[in-house]
PDB file of N, CA and C in Angstrom:
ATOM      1  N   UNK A   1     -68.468 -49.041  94.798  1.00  0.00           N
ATOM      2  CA  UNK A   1     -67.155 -48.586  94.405  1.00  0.00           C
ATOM      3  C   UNK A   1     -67.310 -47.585  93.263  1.00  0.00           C
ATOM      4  N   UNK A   2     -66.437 -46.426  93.221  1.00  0.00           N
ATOM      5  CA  UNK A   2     -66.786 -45.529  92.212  1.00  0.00           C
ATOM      6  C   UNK A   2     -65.648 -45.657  91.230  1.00  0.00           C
ATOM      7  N   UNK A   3     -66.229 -45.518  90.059  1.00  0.00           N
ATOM      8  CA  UNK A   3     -64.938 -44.962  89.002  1.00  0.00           C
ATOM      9  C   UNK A   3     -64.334 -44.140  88.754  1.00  0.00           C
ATOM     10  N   UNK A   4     -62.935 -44.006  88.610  1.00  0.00           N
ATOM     11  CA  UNK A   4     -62.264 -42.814  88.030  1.00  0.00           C
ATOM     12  C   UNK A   4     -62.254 -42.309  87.387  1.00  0.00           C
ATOM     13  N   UNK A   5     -61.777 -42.769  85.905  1.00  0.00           N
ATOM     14  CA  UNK A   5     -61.650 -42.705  84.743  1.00  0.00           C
ATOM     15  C   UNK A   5     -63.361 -43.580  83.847  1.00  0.00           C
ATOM     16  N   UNK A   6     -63.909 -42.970  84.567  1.00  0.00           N
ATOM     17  CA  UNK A   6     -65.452 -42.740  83.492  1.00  0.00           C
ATOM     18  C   UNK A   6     -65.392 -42.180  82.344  1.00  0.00           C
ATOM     19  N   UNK A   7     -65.896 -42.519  80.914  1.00  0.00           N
ATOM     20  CA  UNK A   7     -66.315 -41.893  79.850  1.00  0.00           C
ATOM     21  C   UNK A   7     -67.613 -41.859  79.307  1.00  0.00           C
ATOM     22  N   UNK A   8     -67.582 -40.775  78.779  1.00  0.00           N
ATOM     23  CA  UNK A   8     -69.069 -40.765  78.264  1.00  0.00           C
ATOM     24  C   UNK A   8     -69.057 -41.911  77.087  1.00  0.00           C
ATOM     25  N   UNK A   9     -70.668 -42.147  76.844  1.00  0.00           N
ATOM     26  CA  UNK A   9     -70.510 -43.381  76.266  1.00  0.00           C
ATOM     27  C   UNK A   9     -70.500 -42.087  74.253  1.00  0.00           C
ATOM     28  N   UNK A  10     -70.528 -41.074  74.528  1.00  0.00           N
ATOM     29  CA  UNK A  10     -69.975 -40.055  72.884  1.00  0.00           C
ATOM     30  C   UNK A  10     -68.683 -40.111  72.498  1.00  0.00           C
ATOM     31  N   UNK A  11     -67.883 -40.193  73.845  1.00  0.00           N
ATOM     32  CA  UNK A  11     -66.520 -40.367  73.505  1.00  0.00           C
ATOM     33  C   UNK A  11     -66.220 -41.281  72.889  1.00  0.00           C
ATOM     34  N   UNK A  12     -66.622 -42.544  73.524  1.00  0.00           N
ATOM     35  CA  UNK A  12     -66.161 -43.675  73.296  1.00  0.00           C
ATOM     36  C   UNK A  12     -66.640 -44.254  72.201  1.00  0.00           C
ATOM     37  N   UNK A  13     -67.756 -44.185  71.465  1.00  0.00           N
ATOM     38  CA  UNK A  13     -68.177 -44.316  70.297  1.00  0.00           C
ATOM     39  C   UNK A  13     -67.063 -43.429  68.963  1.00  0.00           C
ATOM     40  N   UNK A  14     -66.686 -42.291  69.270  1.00  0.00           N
ATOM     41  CA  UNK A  14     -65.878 -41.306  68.568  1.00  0.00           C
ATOM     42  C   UNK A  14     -64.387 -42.024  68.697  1.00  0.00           C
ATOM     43  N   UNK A  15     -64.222 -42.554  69.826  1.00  0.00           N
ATOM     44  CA  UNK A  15     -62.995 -43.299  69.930  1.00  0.00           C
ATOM     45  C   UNK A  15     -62.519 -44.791  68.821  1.00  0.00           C
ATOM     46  N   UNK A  16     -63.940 -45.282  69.086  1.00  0.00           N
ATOM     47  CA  UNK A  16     -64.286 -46.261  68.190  1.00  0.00           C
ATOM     48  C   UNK A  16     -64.161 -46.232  66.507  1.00  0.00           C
ATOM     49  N   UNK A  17     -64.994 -45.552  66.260  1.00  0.00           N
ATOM     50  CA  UNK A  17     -64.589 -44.529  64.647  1.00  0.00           C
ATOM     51  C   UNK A  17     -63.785 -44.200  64.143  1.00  0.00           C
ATOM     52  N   UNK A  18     -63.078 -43.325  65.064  1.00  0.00           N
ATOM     53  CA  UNK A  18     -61.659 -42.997  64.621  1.00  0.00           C
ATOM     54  C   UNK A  18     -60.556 -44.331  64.616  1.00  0.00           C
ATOM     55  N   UNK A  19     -60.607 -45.078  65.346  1.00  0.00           N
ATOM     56  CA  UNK A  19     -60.008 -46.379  65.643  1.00  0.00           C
ATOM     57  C   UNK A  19     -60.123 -47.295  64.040  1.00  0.00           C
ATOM     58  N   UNK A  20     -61.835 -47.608  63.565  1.00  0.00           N
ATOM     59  CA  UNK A  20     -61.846 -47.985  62.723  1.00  0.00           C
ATOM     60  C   UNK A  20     -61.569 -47.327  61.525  1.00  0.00           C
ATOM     61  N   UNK A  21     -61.114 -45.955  61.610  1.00  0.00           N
ATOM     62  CA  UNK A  21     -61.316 -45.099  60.097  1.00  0.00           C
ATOM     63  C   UNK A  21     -62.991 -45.104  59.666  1.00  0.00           C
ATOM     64  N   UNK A  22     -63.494 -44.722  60.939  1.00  0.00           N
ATOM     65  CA  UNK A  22     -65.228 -44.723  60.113  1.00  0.00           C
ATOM     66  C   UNK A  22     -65.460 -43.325  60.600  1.00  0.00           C
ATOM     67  N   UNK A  23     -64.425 -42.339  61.083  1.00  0.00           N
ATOM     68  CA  UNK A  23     -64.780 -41.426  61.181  1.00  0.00           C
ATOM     69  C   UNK A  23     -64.867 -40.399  60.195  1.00  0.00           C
ATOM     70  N   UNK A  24     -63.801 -40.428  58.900  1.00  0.00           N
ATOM     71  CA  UNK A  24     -64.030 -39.315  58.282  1.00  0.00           C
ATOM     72  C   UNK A  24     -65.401 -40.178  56.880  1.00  0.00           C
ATOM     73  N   UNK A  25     -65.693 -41.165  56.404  1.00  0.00           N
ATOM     74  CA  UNK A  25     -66.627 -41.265  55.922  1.00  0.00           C
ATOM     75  C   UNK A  25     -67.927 -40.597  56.344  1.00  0.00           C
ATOM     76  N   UNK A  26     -68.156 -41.371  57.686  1.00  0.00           N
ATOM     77  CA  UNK A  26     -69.268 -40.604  58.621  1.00  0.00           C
ATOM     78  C   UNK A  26     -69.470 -38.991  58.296  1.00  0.00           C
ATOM     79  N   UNK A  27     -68.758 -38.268  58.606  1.00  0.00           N
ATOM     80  CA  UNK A  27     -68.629 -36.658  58.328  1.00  0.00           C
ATOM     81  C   UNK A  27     -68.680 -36.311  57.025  1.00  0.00           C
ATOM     82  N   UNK A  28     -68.714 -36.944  56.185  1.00  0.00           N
ATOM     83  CA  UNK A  28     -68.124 -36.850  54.805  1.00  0.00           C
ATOM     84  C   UNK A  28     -70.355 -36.803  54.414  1.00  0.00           C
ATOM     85  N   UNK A  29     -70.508 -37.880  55.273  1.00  0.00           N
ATOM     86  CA  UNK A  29     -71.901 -38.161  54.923  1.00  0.00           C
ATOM     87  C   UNK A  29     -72.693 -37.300  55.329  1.00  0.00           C
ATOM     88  N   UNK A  30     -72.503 -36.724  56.672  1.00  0.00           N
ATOM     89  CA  UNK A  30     -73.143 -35.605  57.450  1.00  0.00           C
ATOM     90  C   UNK A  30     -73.106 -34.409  56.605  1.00  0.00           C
ATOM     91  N   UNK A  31     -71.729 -33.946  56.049  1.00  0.00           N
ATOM     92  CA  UNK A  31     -71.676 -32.563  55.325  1.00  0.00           C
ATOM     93  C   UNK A  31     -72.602 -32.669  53.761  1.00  0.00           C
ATOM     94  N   UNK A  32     -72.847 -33.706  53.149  1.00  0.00           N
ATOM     95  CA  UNK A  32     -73.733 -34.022  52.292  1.00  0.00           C
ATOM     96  C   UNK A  32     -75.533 -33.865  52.788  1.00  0.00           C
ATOM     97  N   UNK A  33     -75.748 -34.418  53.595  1.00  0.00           N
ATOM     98  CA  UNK A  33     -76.695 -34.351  54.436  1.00  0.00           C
ATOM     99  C   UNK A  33     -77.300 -33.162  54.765  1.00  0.00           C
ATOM    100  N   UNK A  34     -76.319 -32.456  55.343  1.00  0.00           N
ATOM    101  CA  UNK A  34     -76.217 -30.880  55.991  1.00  0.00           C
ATOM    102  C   UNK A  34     -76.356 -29.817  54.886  1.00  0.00           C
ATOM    103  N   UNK A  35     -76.399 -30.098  53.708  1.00  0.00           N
ATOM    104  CA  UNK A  35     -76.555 -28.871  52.750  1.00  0.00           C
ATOM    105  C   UNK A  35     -78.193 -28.516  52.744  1.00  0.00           C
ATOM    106  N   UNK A  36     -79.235 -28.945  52.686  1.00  0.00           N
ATOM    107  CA  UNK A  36     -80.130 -28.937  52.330  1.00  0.00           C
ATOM    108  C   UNK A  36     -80.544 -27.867  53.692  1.00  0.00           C
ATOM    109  N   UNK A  37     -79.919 -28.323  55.226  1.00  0.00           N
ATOM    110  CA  UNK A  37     -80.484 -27.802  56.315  1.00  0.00           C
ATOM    111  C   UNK A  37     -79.622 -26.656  55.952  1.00  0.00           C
ATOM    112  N   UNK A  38     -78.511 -26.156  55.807  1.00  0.00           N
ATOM    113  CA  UNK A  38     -78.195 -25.212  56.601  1.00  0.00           C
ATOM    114  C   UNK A  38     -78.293 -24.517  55.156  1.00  0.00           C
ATOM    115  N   UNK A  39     -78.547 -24.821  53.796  1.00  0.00           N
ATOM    116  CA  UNK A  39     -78.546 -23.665  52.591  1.00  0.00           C
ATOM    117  C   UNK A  39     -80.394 -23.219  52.944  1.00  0.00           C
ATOM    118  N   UNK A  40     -80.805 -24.237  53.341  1.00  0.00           N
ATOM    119  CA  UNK A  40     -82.361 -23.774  53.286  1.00  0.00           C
ATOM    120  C   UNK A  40     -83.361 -24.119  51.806  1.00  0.00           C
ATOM    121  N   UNK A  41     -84.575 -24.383  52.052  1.00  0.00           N
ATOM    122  CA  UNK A  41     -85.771 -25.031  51.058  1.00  0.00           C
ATOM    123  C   UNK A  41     -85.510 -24.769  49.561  1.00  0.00           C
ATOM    124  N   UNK A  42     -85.590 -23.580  49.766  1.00  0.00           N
ATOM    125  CA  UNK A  42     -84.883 -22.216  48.279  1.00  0.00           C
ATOM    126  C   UNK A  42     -83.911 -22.508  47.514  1.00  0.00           C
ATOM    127  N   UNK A  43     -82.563 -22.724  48.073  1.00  0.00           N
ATOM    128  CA  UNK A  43     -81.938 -23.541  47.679  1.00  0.00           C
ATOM    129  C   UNK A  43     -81.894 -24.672  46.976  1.00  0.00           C
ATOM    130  N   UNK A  44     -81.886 -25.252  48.164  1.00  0.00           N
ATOM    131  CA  UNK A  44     -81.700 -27.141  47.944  1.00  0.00           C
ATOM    132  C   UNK A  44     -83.195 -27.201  46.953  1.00  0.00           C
ATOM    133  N   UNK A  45     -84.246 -26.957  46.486  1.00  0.00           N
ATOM    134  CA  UNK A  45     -84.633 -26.987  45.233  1.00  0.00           C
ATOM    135  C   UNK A  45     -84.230 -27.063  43.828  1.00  0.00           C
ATOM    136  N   UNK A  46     -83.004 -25.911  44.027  1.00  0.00           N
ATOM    137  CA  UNK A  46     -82.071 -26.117  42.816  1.00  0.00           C
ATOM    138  C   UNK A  46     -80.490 -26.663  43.040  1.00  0.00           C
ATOM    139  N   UNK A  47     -80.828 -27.744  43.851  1.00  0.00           N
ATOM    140  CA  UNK A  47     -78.873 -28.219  43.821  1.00  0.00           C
ATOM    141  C   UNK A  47     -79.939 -29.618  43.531  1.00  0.00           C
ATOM    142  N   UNK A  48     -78.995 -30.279  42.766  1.00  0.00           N
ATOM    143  CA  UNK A  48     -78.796 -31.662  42.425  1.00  0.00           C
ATOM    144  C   UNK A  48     -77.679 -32.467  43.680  1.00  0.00           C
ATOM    145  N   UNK A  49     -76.909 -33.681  42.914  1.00  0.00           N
ATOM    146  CA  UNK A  49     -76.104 -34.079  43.089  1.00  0.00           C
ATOM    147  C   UNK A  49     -74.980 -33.355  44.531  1.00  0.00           C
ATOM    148  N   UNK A  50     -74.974 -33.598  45.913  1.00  0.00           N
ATOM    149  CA  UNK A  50     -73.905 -33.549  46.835  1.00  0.00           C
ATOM    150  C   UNK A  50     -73.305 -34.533  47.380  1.00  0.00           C
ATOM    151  N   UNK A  51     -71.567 -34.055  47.151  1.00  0.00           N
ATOM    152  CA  UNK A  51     -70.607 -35.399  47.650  1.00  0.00           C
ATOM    153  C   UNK A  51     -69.798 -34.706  48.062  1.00  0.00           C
ATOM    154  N   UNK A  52     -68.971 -35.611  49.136  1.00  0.00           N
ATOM    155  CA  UNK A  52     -67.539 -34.514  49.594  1.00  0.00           C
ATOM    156  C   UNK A  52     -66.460 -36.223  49.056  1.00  0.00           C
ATOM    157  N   UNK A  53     -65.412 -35.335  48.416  1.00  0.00           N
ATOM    158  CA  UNK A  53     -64.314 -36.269  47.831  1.00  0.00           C
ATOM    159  C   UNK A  53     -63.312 -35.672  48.259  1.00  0.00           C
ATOM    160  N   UNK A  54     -62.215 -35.894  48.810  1.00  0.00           N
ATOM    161  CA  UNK A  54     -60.908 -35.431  49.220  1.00  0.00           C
ATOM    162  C   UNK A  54     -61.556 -34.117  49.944  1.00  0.00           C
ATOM    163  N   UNK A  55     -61.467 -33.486  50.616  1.00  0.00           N
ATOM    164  CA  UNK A  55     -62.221 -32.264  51.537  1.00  0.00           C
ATOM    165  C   UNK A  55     -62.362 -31.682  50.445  1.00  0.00           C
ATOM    166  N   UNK A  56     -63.246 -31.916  49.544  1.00  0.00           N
ATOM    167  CA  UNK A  56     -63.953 -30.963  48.731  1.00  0.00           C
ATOM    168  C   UNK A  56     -65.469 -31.400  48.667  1.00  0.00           C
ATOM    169  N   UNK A  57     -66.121 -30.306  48.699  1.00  0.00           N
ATOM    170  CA  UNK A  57     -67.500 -30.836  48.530  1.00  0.00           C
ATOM    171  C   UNK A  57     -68.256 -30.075  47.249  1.00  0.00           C
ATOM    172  N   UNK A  58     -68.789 -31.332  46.246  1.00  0.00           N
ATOM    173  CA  UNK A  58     -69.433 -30.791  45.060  1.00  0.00           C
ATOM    174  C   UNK A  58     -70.579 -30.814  44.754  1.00  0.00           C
ATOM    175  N   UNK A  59     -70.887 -29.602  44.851  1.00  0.00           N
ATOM    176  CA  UNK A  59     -72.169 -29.116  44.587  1.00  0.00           C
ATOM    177  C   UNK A  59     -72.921 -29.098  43.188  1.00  0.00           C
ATOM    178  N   UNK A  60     -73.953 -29.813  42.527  1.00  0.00           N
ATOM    179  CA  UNK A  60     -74.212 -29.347  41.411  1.00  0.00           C
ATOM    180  C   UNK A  60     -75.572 -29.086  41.481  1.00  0.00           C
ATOM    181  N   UNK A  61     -75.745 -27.738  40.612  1.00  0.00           N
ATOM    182  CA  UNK A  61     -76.911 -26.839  40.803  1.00  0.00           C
ATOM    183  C   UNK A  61     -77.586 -26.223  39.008  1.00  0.00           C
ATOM    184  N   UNK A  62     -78.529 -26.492  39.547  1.00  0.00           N
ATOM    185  CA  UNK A  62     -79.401 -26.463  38.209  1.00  0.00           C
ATOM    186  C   UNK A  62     -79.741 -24.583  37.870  1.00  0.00           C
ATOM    187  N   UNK A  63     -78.675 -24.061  38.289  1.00  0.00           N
ATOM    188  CA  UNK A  63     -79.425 -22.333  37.492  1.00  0.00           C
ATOM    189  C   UNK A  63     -77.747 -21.672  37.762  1.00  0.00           C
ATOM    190  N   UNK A  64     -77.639 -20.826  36.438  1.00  0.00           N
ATOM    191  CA  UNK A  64     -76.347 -20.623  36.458  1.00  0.00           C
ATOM    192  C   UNK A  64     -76.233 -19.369  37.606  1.00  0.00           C
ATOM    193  N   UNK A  65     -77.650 -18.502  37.336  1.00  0.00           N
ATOM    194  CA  UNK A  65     -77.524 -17.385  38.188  1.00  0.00           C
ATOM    195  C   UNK A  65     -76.869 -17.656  39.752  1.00  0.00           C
ATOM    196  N   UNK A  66     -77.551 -18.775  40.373  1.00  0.00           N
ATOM    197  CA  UNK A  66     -77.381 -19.420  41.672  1.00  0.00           C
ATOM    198  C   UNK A  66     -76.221 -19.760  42.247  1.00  0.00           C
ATOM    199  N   UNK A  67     -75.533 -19.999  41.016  1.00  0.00           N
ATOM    200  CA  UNK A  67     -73.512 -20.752  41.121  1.00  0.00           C
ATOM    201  C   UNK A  67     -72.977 -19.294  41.279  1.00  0.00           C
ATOM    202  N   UNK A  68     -73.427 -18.771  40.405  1.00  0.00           N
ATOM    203  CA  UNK A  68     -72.358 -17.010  40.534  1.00  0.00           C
ATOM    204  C   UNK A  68     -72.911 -16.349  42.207  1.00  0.00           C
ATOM    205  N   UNK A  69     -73.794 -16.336  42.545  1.00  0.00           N
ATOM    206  CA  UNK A  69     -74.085 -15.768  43.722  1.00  0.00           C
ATOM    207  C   UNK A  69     -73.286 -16.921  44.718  1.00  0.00           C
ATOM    208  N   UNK A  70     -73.430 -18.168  44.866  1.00  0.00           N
ATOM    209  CA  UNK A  70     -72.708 -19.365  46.052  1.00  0.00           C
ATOM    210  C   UNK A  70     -71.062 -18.767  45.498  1.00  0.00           C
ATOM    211  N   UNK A  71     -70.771 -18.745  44.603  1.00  0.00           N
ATOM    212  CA  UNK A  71     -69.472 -18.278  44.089  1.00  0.00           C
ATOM    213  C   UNK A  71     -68.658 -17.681  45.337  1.00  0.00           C
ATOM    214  N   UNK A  72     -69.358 -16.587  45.041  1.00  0.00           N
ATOM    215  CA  UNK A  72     -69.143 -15.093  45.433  1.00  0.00           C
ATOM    216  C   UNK A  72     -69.043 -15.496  47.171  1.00  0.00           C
ATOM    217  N   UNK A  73     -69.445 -16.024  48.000  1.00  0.00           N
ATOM    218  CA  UNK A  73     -69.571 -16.319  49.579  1.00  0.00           C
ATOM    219  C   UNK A  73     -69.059 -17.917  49.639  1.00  0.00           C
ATOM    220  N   UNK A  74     -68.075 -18.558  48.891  1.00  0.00           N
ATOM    221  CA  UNK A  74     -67.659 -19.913  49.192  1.00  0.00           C
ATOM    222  C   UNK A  74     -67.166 -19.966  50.426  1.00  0.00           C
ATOM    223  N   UNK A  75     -66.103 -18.959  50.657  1.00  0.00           N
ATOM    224  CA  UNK A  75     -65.672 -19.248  51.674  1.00  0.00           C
ATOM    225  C   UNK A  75     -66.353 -19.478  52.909  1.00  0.00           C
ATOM    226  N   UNK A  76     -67.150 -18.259  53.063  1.00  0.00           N
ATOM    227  CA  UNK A  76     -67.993 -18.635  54.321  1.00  0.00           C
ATOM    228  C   UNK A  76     -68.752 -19.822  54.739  1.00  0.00           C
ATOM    229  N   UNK A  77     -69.284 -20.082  53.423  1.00  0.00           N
ATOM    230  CA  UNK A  77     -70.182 -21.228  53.021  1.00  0.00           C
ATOM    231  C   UNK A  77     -69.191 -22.535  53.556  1.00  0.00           C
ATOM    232  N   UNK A  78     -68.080 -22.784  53.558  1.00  0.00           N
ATOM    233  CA  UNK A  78     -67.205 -23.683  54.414  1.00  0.00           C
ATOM    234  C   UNK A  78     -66.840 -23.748  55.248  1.00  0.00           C
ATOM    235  N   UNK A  79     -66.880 -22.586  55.515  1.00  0.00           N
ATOM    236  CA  UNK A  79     -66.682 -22.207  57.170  1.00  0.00           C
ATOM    237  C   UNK A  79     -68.322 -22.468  57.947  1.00  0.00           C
ATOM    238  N   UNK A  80     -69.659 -22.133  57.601  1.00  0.00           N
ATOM    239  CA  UNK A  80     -70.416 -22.267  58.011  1.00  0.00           C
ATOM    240  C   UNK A  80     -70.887 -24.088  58.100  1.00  0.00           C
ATOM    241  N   UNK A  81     -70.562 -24.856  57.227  1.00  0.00           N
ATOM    242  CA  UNK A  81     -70.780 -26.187  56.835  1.00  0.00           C
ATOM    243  C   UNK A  81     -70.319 -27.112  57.663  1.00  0.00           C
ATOM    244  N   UNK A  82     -68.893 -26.349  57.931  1.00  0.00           N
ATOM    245  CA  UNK A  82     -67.836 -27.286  58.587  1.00  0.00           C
ATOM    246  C   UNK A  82     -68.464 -26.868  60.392  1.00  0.00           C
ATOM    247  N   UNK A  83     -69.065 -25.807  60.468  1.00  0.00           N
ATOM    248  CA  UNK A  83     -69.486 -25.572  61.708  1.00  0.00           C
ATOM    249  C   UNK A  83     -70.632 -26.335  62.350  1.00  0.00           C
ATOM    250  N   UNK A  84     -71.556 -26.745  61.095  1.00  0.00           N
ATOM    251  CA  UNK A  84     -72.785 -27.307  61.603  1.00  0.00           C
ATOM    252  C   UNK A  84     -72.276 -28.615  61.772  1.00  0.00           C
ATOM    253  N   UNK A  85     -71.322 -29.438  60.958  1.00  0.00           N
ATOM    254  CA  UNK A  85     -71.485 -30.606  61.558  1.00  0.00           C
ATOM    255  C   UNK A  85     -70.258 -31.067  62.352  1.00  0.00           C
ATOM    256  N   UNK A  86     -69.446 -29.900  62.595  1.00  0.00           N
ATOM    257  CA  UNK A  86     -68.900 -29.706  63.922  1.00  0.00           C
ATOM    258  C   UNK A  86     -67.196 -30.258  63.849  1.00  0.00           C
ATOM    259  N   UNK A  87     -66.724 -30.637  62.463  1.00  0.00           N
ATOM    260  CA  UNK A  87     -65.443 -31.063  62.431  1.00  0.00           C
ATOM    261  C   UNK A  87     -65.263 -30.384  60.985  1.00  0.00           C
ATOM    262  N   UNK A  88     -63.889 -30.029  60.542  1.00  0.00           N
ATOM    263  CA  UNK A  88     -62.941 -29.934  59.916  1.00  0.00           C
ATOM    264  C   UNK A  88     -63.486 -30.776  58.350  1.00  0.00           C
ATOM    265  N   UNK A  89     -64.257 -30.880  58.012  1.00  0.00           N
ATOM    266  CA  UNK A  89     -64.840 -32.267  56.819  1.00  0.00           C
ATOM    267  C   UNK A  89     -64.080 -31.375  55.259  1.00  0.00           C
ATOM    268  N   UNK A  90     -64.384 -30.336  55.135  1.00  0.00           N
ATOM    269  CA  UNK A  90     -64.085 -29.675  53.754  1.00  0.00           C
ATOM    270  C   UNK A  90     -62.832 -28.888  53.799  1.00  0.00           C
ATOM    271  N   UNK A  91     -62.833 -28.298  52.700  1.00  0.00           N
ATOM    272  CA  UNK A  91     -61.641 -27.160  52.545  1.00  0.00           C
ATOM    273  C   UNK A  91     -62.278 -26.379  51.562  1.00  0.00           C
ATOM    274  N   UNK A  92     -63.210 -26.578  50.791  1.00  0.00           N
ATOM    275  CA  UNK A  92     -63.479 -26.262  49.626  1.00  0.00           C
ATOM    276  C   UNK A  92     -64.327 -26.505  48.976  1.00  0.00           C
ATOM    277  N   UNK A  93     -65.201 -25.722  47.981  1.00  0.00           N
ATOM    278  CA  UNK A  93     -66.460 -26.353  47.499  1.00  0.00           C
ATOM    279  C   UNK A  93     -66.369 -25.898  45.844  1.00  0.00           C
ATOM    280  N   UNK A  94     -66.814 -26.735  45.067  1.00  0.00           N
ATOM    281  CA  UNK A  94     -66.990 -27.178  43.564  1.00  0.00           C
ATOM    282  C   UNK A  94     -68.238 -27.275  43.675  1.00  0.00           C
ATOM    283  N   UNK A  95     -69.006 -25.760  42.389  1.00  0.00           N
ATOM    284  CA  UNK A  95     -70.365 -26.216  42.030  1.00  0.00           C
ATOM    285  C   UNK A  95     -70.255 -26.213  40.557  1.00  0.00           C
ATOM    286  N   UNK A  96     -70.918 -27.198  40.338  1.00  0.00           N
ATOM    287  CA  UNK A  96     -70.809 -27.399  38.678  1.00  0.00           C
ATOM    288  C   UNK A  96     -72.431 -27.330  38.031  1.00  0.00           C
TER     289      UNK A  96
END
């Protein structure tokens, strides 16, 4: 007998998450995670401390030169972040 209404077993895990509210922690953890890959070695040498709190994610970075240059391209930098781990997680980034 075949099924109709089959799901993948990604959905249904995502279904699950969202069900429990374990979905935006999860992402919250991924976009923390995800700085190191998608800023690159160079970088993530000089960032300390990453958290995302209310869709903000705060960055703190050990060289002032480094904050004025991330400054200057935030936006993209959220737009690129929110791309790698594939949902909506930020709005905004704080480097201190």
């Amino acid at each position: 007998m075949r099924r109709n209404k089959a799901e993948s077993i990604g959905q249904i895990i995502r279904q699950y998450l969202r069900q429990e509210g374990l979905e935006t922690p999860l992402n919250e953890t991924r976009m923390a995670a995800a700085w190191p890959q998608v800023m690159g070695e160079a970088i993530a040498r000089y960032t300390g401390d990453v958290f995302v709190r209310n869709q903000v994610l705060y960055v703190q970075l050990k060289s002032p030169a480094l904050k004025a240059n991330l400054m200057m391209g935030r936006e993209a930098l959220v737009q690129k972040l929110n791309d790698f781990v594939g949902a909506q997680v930020i709005r905004s980034i704080v480097f201190r």
